[in-house]
Every structure is written in C-alpha cells, then in structure tokens.
C-alpha atoms as a PDB file:
ATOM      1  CA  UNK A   1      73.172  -8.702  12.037  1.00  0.00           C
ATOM      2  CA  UNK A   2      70.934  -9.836   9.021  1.00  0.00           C
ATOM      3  CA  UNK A   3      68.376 -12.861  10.072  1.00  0.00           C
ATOM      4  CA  UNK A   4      69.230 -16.190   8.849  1.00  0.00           C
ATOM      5  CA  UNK A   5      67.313 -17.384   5.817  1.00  0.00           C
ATOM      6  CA  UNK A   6      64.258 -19.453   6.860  1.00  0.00           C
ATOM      7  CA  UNK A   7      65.202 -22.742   4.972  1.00  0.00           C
ATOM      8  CA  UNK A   8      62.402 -25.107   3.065  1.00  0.00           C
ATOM      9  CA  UNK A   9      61.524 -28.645   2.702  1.00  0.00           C
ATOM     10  CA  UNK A  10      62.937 -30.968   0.968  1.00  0.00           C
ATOM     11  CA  UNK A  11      63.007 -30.283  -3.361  1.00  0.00           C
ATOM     12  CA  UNK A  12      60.972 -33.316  -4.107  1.00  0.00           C
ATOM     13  CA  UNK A  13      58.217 -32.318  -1.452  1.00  0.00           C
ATOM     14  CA  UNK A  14      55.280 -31.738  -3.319  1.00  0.00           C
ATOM     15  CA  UNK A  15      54.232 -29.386  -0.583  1.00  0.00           C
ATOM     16  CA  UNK A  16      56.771 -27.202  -0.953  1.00  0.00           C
ATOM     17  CA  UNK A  17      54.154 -24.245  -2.274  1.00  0.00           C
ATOM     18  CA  UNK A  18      51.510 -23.012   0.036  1.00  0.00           C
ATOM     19  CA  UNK A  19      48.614 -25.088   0.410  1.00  0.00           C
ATOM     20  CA  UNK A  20      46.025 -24.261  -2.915  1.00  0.00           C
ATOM     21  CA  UNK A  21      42.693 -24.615  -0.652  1.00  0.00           C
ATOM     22  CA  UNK A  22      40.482 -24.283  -4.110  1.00  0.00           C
ATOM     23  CA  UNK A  23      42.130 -27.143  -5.177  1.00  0.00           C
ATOM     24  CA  UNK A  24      42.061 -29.306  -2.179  1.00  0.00           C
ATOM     25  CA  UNK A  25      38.407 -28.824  -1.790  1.00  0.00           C
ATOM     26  CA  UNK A  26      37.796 -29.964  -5.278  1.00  0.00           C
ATOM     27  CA  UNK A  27      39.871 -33.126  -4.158  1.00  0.00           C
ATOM     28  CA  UNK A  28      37.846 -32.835  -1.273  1.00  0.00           C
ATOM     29  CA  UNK A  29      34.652 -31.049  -0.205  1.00  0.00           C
ATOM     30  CA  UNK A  30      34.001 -31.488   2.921  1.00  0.00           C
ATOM     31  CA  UNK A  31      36.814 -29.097   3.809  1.00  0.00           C
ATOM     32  CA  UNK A  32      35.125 -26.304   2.244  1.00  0.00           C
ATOM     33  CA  UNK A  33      33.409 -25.012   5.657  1.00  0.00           C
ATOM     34  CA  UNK A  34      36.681 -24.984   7.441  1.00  0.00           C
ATOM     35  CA  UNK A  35      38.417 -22.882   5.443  1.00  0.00           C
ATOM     36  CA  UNK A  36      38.091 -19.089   5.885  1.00  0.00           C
ATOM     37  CA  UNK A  37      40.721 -15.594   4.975  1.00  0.00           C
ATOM     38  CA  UNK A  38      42.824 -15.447   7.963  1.00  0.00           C
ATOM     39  CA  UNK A  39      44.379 -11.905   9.343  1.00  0.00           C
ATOM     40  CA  UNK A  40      46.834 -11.596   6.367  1.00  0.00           C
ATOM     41  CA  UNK A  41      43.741 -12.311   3.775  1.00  0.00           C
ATOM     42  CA  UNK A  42      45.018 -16.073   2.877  1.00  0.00           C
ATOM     43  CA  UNK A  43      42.827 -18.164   3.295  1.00  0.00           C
ATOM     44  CA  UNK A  44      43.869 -20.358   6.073  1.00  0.00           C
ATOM     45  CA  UNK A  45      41.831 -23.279   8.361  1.00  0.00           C
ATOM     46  CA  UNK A  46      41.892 -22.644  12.153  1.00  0.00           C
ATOM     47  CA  UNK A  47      45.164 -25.287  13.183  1.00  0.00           C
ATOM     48  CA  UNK A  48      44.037 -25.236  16.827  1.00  0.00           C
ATOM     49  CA  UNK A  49      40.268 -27.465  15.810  1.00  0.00           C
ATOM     50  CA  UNK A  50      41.194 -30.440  15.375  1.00  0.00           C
ATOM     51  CA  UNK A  51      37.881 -31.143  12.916  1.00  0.00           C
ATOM     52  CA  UNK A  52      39.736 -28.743  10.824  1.00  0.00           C
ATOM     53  CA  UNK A  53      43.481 -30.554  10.775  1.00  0.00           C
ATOM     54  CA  UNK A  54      41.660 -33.781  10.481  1.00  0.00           C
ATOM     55  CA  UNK A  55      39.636 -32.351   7.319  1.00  0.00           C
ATOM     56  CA  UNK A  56      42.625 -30.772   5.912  1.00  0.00           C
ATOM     57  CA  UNK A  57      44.405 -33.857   6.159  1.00  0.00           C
ATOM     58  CA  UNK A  58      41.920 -36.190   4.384  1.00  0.00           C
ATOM     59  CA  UNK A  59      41.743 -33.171   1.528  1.00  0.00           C
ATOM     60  CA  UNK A  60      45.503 -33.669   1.150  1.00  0.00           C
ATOM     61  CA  UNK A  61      45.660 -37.017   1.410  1.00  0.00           C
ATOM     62  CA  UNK A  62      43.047 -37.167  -1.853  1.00  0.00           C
ATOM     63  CA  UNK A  63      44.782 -34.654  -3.901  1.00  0.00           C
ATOM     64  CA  UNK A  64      47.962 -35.494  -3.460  1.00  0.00           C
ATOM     65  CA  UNK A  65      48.251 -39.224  -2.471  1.00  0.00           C
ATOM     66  CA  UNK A  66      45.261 -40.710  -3.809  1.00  0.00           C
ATOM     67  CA  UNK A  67      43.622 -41.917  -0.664  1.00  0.00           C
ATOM     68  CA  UNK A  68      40.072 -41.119  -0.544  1.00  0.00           C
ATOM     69  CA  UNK A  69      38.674 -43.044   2.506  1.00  0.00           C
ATOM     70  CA  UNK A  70      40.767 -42.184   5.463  1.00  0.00           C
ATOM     71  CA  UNK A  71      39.858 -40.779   9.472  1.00  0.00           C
ATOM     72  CA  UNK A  72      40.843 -41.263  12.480  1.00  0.00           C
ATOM     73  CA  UNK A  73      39.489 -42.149  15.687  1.00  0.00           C
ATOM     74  CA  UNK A  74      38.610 -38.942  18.000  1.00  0.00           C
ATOM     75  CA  UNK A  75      41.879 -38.144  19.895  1.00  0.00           C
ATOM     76  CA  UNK A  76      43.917 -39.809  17.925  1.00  0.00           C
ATOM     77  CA  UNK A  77      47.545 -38.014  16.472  1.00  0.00           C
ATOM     78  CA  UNK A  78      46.808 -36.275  12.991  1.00  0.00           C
ATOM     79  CA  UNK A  79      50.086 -35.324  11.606  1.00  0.00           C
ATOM     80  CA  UNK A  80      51.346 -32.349   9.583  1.00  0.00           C
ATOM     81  CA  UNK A  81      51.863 -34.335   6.389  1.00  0.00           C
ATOM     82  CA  UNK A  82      54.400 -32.025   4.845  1.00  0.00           C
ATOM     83  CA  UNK A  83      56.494 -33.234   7.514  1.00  0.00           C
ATOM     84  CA  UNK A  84      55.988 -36.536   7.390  1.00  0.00           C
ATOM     85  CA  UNK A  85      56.901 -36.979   3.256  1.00  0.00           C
ATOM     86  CA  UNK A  86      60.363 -34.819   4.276  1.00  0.00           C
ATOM     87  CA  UNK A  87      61.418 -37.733   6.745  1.00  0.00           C
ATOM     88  CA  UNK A  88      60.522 -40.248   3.559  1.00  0.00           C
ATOM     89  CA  UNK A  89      62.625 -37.787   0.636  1.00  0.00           C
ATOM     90  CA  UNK A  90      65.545 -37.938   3.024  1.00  0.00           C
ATOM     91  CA  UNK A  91      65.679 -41.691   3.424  1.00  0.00           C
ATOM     92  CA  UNK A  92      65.117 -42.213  -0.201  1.00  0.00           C
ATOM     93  CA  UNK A  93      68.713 -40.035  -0.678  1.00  0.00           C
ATOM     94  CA  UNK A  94      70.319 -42.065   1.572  1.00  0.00           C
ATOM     95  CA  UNK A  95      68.734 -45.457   0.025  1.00  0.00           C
ATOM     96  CA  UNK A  96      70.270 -43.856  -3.533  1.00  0.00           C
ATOM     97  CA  UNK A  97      73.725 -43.727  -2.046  1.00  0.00           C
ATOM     98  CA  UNK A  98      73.574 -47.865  -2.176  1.00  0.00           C
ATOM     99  CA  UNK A  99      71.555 -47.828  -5.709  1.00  0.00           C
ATOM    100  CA  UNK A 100      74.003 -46.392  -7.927  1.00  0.00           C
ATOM    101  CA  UNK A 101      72.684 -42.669  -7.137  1.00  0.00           C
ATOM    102  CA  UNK A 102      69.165 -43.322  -8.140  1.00  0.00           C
ATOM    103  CA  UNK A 103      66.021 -43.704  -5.414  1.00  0.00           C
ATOM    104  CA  UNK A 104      65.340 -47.462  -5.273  1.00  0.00           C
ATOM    105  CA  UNK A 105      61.770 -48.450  -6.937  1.00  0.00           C
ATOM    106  CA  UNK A 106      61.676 -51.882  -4.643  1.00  0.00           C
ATOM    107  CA  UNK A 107      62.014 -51.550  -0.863  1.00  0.00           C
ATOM    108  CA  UNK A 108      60.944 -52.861   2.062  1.00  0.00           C
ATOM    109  CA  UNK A 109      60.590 -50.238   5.159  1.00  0.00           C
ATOM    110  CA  UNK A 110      59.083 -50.690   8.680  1.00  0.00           C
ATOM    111  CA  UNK A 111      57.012 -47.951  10.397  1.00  0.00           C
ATOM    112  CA  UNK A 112      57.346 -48.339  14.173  1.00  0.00           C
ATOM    113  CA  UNK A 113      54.580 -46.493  15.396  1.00  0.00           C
ATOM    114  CA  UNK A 114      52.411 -46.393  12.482  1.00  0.00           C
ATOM    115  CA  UNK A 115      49.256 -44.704  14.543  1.00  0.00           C
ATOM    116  CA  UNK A 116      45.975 -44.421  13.733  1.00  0.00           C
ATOM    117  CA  UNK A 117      46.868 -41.973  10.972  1.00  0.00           C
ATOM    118  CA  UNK A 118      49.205 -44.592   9.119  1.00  0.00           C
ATOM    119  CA  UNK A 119      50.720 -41.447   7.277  1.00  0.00           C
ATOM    120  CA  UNK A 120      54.027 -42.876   6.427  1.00  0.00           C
ATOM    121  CA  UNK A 121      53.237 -46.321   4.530  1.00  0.00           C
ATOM    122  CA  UNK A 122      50.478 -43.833   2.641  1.00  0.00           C
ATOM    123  CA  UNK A 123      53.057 -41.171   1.386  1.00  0.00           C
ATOM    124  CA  UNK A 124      55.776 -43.370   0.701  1.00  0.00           C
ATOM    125  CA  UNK A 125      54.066 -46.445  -1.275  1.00  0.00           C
ATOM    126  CA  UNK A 126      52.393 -43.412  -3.314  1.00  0.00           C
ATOM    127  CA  UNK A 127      55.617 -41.750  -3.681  1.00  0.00           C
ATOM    128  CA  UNK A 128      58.162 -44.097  -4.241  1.00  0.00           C
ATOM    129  CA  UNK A 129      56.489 -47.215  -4.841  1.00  0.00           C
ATOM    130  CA  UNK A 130      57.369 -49.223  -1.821  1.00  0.00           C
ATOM    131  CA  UNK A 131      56.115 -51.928   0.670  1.00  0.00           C
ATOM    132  CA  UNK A 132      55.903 -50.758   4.399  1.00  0.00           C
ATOM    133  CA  UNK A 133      55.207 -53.139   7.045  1.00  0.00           C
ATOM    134  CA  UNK A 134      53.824 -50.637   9.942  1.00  0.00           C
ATOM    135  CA  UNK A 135      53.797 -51.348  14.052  1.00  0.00           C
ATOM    136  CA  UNK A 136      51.977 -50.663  16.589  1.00  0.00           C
ATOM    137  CA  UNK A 137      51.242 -51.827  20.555  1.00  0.00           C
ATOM    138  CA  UNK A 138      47.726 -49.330  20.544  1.00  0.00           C
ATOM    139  CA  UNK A 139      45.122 -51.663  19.656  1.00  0.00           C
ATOM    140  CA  UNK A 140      42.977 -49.191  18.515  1.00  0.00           C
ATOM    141  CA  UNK A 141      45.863 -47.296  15.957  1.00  0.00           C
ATOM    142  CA  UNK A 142      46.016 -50.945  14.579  1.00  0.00           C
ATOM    143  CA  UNK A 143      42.632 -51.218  13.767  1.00  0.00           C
ATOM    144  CA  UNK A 144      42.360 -47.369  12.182  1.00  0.00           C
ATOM    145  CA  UNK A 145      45.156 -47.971  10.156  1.00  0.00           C
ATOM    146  CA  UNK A 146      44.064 -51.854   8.903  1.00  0.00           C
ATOM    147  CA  UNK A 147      40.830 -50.312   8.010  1.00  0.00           C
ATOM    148  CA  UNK A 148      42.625 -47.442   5.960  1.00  0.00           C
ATOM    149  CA  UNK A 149      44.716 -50.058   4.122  1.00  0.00           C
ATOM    150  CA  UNK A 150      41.226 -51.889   3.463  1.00  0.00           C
ATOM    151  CA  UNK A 151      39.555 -48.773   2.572  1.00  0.00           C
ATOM    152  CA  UNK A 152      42.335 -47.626  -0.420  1.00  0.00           C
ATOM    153  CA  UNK A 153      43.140 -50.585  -3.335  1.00  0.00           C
ATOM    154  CA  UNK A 154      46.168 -48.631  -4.246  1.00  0.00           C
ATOM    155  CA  UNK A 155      47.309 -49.777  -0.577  1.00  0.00           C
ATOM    156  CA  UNK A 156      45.824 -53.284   0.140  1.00  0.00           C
ATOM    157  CA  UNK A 157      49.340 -54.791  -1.865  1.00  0.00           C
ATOM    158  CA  UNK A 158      51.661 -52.056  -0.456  1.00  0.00           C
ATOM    159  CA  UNK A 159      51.337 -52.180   3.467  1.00  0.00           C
ATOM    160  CA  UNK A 160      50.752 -54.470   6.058  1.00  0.00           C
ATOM    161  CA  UNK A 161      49.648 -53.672  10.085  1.00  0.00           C
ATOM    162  CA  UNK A 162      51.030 -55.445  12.486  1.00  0.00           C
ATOM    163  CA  UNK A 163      50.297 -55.337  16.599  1.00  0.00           C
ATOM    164  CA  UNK A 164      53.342 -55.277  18.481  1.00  0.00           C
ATOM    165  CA  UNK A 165      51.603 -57.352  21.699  1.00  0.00           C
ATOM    166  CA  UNK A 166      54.444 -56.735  24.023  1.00  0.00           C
ATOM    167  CA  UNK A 167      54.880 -52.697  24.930  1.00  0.00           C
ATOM    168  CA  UNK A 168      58.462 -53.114  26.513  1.00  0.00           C
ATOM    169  CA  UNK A 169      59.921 -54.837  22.792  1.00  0.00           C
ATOM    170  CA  UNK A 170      60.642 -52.532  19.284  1.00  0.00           C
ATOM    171  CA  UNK A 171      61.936 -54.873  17.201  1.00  0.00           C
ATOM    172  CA  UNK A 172      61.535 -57.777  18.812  1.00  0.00           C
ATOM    173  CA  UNK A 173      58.036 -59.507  18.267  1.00  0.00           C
ATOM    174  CA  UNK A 174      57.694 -57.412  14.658  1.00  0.00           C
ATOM    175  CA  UNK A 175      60.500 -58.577  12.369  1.00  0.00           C
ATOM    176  CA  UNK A 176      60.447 -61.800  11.012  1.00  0.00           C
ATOM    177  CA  UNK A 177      63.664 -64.227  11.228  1.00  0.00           C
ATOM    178  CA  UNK A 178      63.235 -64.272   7.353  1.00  0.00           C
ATOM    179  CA  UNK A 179      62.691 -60.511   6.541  1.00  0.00           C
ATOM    180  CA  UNK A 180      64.897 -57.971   5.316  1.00  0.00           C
ATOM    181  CA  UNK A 181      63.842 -54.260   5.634  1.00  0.00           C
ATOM    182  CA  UNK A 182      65.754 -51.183   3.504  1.00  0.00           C
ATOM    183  CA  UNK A 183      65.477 -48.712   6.552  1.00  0.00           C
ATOM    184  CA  UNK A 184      63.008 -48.724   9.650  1.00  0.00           C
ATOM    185  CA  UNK A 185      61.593 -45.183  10.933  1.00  0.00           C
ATOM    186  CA  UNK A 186      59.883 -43.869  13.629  1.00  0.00           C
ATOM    187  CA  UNK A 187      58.704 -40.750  15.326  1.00  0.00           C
ATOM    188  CA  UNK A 188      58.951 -41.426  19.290  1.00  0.00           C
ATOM    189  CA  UNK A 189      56.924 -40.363  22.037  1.00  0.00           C
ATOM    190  CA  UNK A 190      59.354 -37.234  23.066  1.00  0.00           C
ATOM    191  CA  UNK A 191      57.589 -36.322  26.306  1.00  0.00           C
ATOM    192  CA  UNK A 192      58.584 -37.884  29.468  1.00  0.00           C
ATOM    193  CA  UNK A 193      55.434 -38.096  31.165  1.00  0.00           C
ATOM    194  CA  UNK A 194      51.791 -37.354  31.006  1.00  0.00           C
ATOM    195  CA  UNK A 195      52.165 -33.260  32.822  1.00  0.00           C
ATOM    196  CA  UNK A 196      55.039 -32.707  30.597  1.00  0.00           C
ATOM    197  CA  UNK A 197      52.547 -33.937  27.273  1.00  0.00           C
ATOM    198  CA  UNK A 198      50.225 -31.883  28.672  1.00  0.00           C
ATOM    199  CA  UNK A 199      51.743 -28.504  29.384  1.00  0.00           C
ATOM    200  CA  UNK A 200      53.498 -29.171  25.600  1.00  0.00           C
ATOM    201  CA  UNK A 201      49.955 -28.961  24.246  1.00  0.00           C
ATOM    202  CA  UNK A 202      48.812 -25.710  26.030  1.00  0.00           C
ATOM    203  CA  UNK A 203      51.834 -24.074  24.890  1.00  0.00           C
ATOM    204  CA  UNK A 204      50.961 -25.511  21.324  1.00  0.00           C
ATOM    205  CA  UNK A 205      47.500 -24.212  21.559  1.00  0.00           C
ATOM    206  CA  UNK A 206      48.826 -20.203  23.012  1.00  0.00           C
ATOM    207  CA  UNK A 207      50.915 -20.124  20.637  1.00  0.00           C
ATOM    208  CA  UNK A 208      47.547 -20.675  17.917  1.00  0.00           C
ATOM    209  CA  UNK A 209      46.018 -18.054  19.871  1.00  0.00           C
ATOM    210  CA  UNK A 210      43.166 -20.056  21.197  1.00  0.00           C
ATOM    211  CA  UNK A 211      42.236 -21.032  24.672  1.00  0.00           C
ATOM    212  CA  UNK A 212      40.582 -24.299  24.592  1.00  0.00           C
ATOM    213  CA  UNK A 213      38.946 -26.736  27.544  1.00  0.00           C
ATOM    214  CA  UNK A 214      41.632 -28.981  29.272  1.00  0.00           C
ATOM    215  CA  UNK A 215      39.319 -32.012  27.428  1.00  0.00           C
ATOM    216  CA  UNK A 216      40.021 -30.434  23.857  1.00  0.00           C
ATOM    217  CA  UNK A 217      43.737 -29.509  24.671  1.00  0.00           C
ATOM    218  CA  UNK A 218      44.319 -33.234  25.237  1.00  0.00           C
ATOM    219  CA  UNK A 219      42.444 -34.373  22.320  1.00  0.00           C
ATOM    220  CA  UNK A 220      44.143 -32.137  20.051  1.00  0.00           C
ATOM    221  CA  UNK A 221      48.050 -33.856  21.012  1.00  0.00           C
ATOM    222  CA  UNK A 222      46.720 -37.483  20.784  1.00  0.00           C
ATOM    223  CA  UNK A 223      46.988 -40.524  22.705  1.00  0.00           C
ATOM    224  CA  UNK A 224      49.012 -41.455  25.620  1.00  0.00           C
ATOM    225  CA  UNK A 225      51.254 -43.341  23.860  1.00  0.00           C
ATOM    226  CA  UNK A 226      51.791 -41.322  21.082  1.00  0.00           C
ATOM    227  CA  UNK A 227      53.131 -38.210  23.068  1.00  0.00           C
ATOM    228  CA  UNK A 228      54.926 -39.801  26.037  1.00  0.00           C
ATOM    229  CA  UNK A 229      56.854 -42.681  27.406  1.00  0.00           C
ATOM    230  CA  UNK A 230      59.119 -42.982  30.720  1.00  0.00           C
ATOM    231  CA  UNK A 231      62.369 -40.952  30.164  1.00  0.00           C
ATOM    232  CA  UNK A 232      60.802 -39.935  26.617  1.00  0.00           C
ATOM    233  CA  UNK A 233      62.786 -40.088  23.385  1.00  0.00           C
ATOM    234  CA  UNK A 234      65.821 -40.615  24.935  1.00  0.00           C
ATOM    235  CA  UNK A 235      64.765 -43.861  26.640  1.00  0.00           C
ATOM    236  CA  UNK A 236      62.914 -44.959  23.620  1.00  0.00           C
ATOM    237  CA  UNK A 237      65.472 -44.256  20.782  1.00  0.00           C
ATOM    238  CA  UNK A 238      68.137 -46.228  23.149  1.00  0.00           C
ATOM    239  CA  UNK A 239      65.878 -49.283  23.827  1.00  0.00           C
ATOM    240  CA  UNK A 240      66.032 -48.807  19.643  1.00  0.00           C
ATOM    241  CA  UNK A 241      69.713 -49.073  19.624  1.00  0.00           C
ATOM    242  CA  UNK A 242      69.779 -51.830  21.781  1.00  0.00           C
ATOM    243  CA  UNK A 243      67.560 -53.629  20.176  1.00  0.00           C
ATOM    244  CA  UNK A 244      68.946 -53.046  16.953  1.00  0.00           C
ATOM    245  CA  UNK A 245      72.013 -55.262  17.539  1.00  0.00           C
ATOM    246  CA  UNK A 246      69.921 -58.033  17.529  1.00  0.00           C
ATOM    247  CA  UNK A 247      68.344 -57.586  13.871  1.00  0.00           C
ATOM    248  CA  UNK A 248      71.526 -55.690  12.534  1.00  0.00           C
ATOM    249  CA  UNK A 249      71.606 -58.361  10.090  1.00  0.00           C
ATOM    250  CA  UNK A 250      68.410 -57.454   8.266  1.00  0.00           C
ATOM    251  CA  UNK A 251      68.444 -53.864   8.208  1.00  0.00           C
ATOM    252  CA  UNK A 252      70.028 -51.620   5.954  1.00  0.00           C
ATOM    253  CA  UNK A 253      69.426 -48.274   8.060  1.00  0.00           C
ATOM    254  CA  UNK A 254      67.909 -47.896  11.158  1.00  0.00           C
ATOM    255  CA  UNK A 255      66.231 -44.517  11.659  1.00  0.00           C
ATOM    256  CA  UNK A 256      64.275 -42.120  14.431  1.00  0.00           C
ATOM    257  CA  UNK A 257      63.697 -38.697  14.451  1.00  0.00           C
ATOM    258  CA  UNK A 258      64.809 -36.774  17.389  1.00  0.00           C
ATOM    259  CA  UNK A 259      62.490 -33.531  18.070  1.00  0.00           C
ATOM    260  CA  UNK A 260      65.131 -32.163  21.146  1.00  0.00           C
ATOM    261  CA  UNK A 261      68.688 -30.712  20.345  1.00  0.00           C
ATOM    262  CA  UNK A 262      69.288 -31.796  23.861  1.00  0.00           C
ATOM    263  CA  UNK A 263      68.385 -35.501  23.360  1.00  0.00           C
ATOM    264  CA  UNK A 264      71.499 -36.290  21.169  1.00  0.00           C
ATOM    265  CA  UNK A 265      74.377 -36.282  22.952  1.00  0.00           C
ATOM    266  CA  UNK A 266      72.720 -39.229  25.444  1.00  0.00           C
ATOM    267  CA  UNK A 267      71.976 -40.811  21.720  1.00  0.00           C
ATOM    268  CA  UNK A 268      74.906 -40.987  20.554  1.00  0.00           C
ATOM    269  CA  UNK A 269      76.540 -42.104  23.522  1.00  0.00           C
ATOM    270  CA  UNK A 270      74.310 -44.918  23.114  1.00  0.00           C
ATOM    271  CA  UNK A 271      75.318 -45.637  19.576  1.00  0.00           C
ATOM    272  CA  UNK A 272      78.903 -45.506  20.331  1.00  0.00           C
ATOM    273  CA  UNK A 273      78.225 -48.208  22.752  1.00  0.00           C
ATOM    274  CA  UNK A 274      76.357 -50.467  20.171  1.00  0.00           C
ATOM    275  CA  UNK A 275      78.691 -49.838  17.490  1.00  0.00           C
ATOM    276  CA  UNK A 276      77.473 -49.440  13.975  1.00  0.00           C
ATOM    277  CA  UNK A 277      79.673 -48.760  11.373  1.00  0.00           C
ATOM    278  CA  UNK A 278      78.192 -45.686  10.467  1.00  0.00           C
ATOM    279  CA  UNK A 279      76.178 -42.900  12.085  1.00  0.00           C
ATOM    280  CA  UNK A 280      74.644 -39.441  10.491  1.00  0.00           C
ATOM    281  CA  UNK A 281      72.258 -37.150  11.223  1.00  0.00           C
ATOM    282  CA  UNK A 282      70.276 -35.703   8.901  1.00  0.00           C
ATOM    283  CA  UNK A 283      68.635 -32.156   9.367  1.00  0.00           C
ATOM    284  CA  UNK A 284      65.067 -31.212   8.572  1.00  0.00           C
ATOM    285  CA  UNK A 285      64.141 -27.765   7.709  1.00  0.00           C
ATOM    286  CA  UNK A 286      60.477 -26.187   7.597  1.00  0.00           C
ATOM    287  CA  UNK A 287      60.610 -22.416   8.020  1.00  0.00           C
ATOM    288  CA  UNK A 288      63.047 -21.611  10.716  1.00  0.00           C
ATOM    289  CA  UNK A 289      62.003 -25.090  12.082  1.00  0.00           C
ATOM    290  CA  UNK A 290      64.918 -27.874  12.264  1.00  0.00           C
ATOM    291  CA  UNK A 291      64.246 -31.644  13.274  1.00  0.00           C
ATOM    292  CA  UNK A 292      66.304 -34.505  12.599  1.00  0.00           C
ATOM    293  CA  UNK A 293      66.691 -37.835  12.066  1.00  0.00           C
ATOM    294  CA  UNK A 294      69.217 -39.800  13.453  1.00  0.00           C
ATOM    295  CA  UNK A 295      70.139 -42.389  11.428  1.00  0.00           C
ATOM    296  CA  UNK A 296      72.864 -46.225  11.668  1.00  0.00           C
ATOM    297  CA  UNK A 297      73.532 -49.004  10.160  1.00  0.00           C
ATOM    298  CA  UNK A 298      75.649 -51.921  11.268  1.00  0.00           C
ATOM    299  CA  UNK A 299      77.232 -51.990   7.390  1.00  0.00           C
ATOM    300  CA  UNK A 300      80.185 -51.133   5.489  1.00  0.00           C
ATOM    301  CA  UNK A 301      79.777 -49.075   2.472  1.00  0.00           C
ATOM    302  CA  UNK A 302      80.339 -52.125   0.228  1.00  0.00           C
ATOM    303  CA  UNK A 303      77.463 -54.116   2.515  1.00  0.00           C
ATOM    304  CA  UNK A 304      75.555 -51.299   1.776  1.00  0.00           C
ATOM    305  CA  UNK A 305      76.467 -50.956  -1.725  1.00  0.00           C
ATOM    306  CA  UNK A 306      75.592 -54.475  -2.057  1.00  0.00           C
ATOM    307  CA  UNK A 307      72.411 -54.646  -0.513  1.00  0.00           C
ATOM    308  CA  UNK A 308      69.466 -53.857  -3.417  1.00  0.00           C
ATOM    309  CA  UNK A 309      71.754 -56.275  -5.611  1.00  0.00           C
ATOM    310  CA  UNK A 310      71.098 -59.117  -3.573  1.00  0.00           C
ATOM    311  CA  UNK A 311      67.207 -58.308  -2.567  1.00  0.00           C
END
C-alpha cells in the first residue's frame, strides 16, 4: 500500500521552502555559529540546544517579520514559528468568509497566552496588518513580551499586553465591556501535570538524538504554565467554552488549538452543551504532522456576514 503524501503548510506561509540559513544570517548574525551540515549535508542547527532555537528564531523573526530586538527569558517557550503563522493563515480564511472572500485588513484578535515569545501578535500584525491584544497570568511572559512590543516601532501601535491577575478566569478579567475582537486564539497547556510535561520533553529530546541533564530537558519545554494545567487541554479549552457564553456577544470566532486526537470528543461535548451556532475544525498539516484548531462562534452566517460592516 503506497504511503500517504506528507502534506505542507498553509500556501501563504512564507516558510513553506526550507529554511535559507545564508540568508537568515545576513538578517541575522549571530546565528552564524549555530549552524553547521547535518548527516544529509544540509546545513541544519542542532533543535535539541535551546541557544540554537532561540537564535534561529530571532534570525527569522528579522528576515521575515521585521523584528530585530527580540529574546526571551531562559526557560521560557520558544516556538516553531512556521507553526505559529499556519494557525494565523487559517483564521484569516475563515475571517474572508464574512469579508466578501477577501482577508480583512482591520481586525481586532486576542492572544490568550501570549508568552514570553509573543509570536502571534508579531506574525500576524506583520502579516495581515492587524491589532492583537495578547494575555497572560505569568508575570514574567508579560514583561518579555511588553518589552518586545517596546523594543520594535512597527509593533508599539499594533499590540497591547495585558496581565490576566486571576489564573482560574480566560476571558473574564481581559475583555473589555466595550471591545469587540474578530477571533481569539490560543495554544493551551496540553499536559496534565508536571511528570506528564516532563516525560513529553525526554521523549522530545530522544527523538533529537541527544541526551541532555534533567535541568536542560526542562528548560528546553518551558515554563510550568506553558506546558501543563490540571486535566490539561481538555479542562482548559472547556473552562474556554464556558466562558465564552459570557462574551459571545463580542466575538466573532472563538478559537484553540487542540494538539491530542483524543481530546475532541470531550470538546465537543462541551460545545454542544454551550451551543454556538456553528462549530469546525480546521486541520493543520506540517510533514506527516496534523494539529488542529477547533474553532465557534455564537453567530449566524448573516451575524457573521455582517460583522466587519459594522466595526
């Protein structure tokens, strides 16, 4: 039986093609020493150092996105960016659906769980042009990602941090009585506890083919929060849904992505409960890697259609 194609990101990805290291460190030299030929004579940077993912990062983050002051704190989640921009092309298709077919220029989207990183509200007010109002209850995250807005003047207009002071609240506490948001999204802690975070990054790091200290495993998967939350992204996406029926009225779409297959049937059972008028999930494909995002909204398709009239 032939194998099934491996399918790619999304068309307007820019990073569809294999990463062009000669041209990221021209964007960005201090990734130079990181990068090496790797087994198959490509050159590659080691994925299991997290110096290196950081660096690569901030090189891509120049070239492509025009952000040349950006780090994170030691520890801290550094996300595959590639990723990250196919959540945002997915939800601008789905914002075009309500737009006559074309990818609104003027939007309003909320990050919850920005991080330290603040990788979202970077690609997507680069990309499309939008303002992105990000959230997050890790003091420290809020801080990173304030000082990256600072940092950038192509971002000072385009995003806004705020702290979300009370841990056990989504929505509540972060959207305004006044505000109106095009679609929220979020990537939610997925383990359920700290020895299930942990065994997730050993496996990560085997699978690089690198044995690392305990200490540098941990570092390498970020923070607590990040990676884990009691009854993991099941328990957080439906604290979501329930919370979304109290701001239903200012939200075109809410969205999450959901990184287990097994995690959707209790999801959906959830959103059947609250509701919505309409509920999709959209797949993700990098390689023979699928993730989704789950995505409702508590409006008709003329509400919908409607919506970027009236903004």
């Amino acid at each position: 039986m032939p194998k099934e194609r491996a399918k790619g990101l999304h068309p307007r990805n820019v990073h569809n093609a294999r990463y062009d290291f000669p041209r990221l460190i021209a964007s960005e030299p201090a990734l130079a020493p990181y990068v090496r030929e790797n087994d198959y004579g490509d050159l590659s940077v080691d994925f299991s150092d997290p110096a290196a993912v950081v660096m690569l990062n901030r090189a891509l983050l120049s070239h492509f996105y025009g952000v040349t002051a950006w780090s994170i704190p030691k520890g801290y989640l550094c996300p595959p960016i590639p990723g990250r921009a196919d959540y945002l092309h997915y939800m601008a298709d789905l914002l075009a659906e309500s737009n006559a077919g074309k990818v609104p220029s003027e939007a309003r989207v909320l990050d919850i769980g920005v991080g330290a990183n603040c990788i979202y509200p970077i690609v997507g007010s680069h990309v499309y042009g939008w303002d992105f109002v990000g959230s997050d209850i890790d003091a420290v995250s809020v801080k990173s990602a304030r000082q990256t807005v600072r940092d950038n003047a192509s971002l000072r207009e385009k995003i806004e941090i705020r702290m979300q002071s009370d841990p056990e609240h989504i929505f509540n506490g972060v959207i305004g009585k006044k505000e109106r948001f095009a679609f929220t999204l979020c990537n939610p802690p997925f383990h359920r506890s700290a020895e299930e975070a942990m065994q997730g990054s050993v496996r990560k790091n085997r699978n690089l083919g690198k044995q690392r200290s305990k200490e540098r495993r941990l570092n390498f998967g970020g923070q607590a929060n990040e990676l884990w939350c009691p009854g993991g992204e099941v328990a957080f996406v439906k604290k979501m849904v329930q919370e979304s029926l109290i701001h239903q009225k200012k939200v075109l779409w809410f969205s999450t992505l959901v990184s287990r297959k097994e995690s959707l049937p209790a999801i959906y059972k959830a959103l059947k409960s609250a509701a919505p008028q309409e509920v999709r999930t959209l797949e993700m494909h990098q390689g023979h890697k699928m993730t989704r995002i789950v995505v409702w909204s508590f409006k008709g398709k003329k509400e919908r259609d409607a919506w970027f009239k009236s903004t």
